[in-house]
N, C-alpha and C. Protein backbone atom coordinates (compact mmCIF):
# COMPACT_ATOMS: atom_id res chain seq x y z
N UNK A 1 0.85 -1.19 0.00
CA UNK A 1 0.00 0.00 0.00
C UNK A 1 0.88 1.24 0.00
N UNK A 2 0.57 2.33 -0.72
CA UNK A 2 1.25 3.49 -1.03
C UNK A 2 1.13 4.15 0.16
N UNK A 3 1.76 5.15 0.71
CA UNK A 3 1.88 5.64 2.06
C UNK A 3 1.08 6.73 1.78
N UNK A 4 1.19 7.30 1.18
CA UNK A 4 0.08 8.66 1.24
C UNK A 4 -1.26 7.56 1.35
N UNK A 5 -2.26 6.52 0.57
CA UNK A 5 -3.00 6.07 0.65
C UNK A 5 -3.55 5.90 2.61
N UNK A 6 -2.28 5.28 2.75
CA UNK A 6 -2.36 4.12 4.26
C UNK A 6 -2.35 5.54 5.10
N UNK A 7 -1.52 6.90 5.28
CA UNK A 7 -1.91 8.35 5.82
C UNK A 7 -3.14 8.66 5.89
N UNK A 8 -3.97 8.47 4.71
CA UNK A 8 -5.19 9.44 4.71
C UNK A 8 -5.74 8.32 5.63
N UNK A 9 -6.27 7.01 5.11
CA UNK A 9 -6.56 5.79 5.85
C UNK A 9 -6.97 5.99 7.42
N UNK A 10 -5.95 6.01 7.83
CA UNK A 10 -5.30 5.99 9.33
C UNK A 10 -5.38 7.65 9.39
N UNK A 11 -5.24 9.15 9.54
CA UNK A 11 -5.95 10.26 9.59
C UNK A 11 -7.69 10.24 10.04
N UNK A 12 -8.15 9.40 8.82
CA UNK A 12 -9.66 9.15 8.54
C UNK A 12 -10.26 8.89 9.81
N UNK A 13 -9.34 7.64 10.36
CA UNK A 13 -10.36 6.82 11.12
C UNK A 13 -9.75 7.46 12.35
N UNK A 14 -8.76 7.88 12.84
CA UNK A 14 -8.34 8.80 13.95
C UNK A 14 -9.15 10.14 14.00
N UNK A 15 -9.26 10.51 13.00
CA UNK A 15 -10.62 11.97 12.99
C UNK A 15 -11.57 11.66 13.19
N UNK A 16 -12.09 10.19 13.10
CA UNK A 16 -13.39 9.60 13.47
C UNK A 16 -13.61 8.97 14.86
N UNK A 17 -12.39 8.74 15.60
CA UNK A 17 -12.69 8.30 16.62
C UNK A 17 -12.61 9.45 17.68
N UNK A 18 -11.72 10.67 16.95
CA UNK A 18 -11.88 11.85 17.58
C UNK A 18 -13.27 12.70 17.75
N UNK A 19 -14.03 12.55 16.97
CA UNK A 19 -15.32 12.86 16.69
C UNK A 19 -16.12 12.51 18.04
N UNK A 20 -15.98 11.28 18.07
CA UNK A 20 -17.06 10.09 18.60
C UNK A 20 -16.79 10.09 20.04
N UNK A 21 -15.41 10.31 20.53
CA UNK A 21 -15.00 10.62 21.62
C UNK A 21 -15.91 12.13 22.39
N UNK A 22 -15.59 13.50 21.52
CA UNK A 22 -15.89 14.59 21.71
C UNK A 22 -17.92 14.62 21.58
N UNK A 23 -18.28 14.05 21.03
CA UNK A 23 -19.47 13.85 20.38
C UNK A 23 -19.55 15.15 19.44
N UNK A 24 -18.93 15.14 18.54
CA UNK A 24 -19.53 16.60 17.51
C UNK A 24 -19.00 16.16 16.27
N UNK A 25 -19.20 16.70 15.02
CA UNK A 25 -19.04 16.40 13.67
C UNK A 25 -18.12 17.30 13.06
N UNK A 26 -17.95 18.53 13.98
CA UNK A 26 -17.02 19.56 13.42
C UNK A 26 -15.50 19.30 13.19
N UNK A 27 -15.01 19.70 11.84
CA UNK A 27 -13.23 19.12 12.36
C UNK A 27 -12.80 20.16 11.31
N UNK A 28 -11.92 20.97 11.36
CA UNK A 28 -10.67 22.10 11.12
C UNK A 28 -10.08 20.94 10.26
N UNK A 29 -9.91 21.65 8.94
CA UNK A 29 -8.36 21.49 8.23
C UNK A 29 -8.61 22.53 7.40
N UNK A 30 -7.16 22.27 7.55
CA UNK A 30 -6.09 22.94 6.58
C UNK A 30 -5.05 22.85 6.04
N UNK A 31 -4.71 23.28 5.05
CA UNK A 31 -3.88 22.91 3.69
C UNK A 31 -3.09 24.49 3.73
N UNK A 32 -1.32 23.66 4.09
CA UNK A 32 -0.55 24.71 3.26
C UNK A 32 0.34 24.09 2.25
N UNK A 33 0.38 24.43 1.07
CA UNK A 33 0.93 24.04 0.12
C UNK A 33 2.45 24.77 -0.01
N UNK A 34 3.37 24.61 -0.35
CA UNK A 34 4.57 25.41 -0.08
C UNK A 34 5.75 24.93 -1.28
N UNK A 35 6.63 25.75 -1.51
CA UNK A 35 7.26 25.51 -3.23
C UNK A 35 8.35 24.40 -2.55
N UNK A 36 8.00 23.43 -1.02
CA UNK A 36 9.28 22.46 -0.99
C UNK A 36 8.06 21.33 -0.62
N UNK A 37 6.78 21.69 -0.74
CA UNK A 37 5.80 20.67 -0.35
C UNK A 37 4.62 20.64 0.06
N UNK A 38 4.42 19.85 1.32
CA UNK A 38 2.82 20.71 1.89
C UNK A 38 2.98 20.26 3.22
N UNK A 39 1.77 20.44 3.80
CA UNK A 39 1.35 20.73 5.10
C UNK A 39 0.03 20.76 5.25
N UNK A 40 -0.72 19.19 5.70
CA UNK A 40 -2.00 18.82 5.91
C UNK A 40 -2.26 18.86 7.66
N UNK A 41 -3.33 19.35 8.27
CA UNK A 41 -3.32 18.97 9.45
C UNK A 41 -5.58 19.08 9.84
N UNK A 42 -5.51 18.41 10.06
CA UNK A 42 -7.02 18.37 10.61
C UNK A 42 -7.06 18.22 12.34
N UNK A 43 -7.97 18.96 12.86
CA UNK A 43 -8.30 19.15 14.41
C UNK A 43 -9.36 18.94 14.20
N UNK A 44 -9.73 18.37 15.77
CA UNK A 44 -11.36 18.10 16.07
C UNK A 44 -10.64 19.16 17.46
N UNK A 45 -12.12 19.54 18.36
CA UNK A 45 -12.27 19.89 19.47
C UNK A 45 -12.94 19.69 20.27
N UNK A 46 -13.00 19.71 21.28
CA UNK A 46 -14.63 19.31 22.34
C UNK A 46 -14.09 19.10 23.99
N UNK A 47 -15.24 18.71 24.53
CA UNK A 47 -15.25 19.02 25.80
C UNK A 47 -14.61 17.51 26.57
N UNK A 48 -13.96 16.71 25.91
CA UNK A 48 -13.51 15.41 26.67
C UNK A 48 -11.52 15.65 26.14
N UNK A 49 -11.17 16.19 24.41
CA UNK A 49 -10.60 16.42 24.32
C UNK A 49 -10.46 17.63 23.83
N UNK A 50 -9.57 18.42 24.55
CA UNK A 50 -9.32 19.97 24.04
C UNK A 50 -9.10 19.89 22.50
N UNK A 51 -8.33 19.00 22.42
CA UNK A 51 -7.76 19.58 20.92
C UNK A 51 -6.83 18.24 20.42
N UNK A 52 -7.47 17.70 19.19
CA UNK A 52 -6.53 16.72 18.63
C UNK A 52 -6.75 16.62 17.31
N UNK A 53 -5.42 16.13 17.37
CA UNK A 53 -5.24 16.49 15.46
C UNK A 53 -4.07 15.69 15.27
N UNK A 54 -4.41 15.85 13.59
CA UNK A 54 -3.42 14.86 12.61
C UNK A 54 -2.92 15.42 11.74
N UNK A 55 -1.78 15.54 11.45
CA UNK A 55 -0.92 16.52 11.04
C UNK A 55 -0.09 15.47 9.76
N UNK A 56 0.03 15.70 8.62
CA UNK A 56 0.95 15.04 7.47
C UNK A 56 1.98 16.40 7.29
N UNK A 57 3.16 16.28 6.93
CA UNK A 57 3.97 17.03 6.44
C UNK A 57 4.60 16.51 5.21
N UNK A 58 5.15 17.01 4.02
CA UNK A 58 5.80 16.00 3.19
C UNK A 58 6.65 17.42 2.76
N UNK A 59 7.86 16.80 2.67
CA UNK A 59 8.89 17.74 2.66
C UNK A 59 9.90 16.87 1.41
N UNK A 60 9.82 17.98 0.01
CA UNK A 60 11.04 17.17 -1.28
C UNK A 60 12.28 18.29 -1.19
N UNK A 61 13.06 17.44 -0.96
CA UNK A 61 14.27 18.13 -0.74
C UNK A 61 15.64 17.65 -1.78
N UNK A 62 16.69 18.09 -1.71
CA UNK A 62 18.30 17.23 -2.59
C UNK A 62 18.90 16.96 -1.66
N UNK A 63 19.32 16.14 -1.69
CA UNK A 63 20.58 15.83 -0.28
C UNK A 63 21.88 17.06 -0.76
N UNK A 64 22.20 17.36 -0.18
CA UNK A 64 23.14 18.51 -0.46
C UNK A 64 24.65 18.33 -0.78
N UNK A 65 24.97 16.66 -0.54
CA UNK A 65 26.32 16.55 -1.28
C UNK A 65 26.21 15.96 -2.76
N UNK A 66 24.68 14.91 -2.90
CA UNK A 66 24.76 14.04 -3.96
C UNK A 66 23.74 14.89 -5.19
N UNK A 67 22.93 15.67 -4.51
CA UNK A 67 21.87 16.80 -5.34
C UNK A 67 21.02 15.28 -5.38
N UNK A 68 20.67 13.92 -4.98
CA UNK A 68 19.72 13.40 -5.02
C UNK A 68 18.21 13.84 -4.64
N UNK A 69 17.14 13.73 -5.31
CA UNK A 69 15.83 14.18 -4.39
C UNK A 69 15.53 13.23 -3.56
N UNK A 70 14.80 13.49 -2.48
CA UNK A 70 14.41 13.31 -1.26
C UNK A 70 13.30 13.48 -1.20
N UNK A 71 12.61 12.68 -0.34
CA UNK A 71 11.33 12.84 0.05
C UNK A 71 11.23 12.38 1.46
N UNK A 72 10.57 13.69 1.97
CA UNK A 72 10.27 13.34 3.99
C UNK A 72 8.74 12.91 3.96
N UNK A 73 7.86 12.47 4.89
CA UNK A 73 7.15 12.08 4.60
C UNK A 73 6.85 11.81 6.16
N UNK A 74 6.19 13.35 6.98
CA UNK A 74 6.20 12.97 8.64
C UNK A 74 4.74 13.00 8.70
N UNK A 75 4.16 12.08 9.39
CA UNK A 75 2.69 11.84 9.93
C UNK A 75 2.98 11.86 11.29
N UNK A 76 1.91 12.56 12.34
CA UNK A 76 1.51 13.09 13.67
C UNK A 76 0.30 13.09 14.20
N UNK A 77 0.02 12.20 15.80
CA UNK A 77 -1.10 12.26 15.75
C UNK A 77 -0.94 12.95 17.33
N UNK A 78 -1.39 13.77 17.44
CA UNK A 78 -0.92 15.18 18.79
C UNK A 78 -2.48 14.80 19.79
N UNK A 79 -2.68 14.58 20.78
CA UNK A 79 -3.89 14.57 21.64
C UNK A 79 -3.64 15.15 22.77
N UNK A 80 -4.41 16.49 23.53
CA UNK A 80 -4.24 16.91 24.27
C UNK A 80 -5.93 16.96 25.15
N UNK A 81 -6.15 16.18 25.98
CA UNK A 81 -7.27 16.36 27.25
C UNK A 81 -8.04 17.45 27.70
N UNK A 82 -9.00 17.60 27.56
CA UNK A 82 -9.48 18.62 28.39
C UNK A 82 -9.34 18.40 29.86
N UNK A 83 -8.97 17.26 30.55
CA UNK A 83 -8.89 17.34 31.88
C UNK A 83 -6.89 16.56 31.92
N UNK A 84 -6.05 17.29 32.27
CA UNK A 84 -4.67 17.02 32.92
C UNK A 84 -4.50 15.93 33.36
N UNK A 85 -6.23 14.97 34.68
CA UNK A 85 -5.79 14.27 35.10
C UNK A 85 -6.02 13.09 33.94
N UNK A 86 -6.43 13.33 33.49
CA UNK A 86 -6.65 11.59 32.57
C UNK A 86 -5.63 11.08 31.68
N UNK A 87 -5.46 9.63 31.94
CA UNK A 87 -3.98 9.39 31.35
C UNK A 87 -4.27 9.15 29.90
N UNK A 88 -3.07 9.43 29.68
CA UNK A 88 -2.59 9.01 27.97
C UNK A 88 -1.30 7.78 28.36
C-alpha cells in the first residue's frame, strides 16, 4: 500500500474516533501548500478532548552533497485532554 493512501486511511479513522470521543461532527483542516511541499493537518475539538489532530507534512528536498531528491514524509497524531488528570 502506497503511504500517502495508508496516511489518509489511518488520519480518517483517527478523525473519526476523535469525533465520537468529543461527540460533535465539526473538524478544522487545513492545507498549506509550499514551493518544498505541503502541510495537511485536521483538528477536532470538544469538551472530553481539548484539541486533537493529525498533522501530514511531506517535505522534497536534494541531499546537499549528492543533489539526489528526497522525500520526507512525517505523519503526527498530537492529543491533548481537556482534563490534565486523565492518562494518555
Amino acid at each position: 500500500m502506497e503511504m500517502t493512501l495508508l496516511h489518509k486511511e489511518v488520519r480518517e479513522l483517527a478523525i473519526g474516533h476523535f469525533k465520537r470521543i468529543n461527540r460533535t461532527r465539526r473538524v478544522e483542516r487545513k492545507r498549506w501548500d509550499l514551493p518544498v511541499g505541503s502541510w495537511d493537518v485536521s483538528v477536532v475539538r470538544g469538551p472530553v478532548l481539548e484539541k486533537a489532530a493529525v498533522t501530514q507534512i511531506i517535505l522534497n528536498t536534494e541531499h546537499p552533497l549528492t543533489g539526489e531528491a528526497t522525500r520526507f514524509n512525517v505523519f503526527q497524531v498530537m492529543v491533548y485532554p481537556a482534563n490534565p488528570k486523565i492518562p494518555i
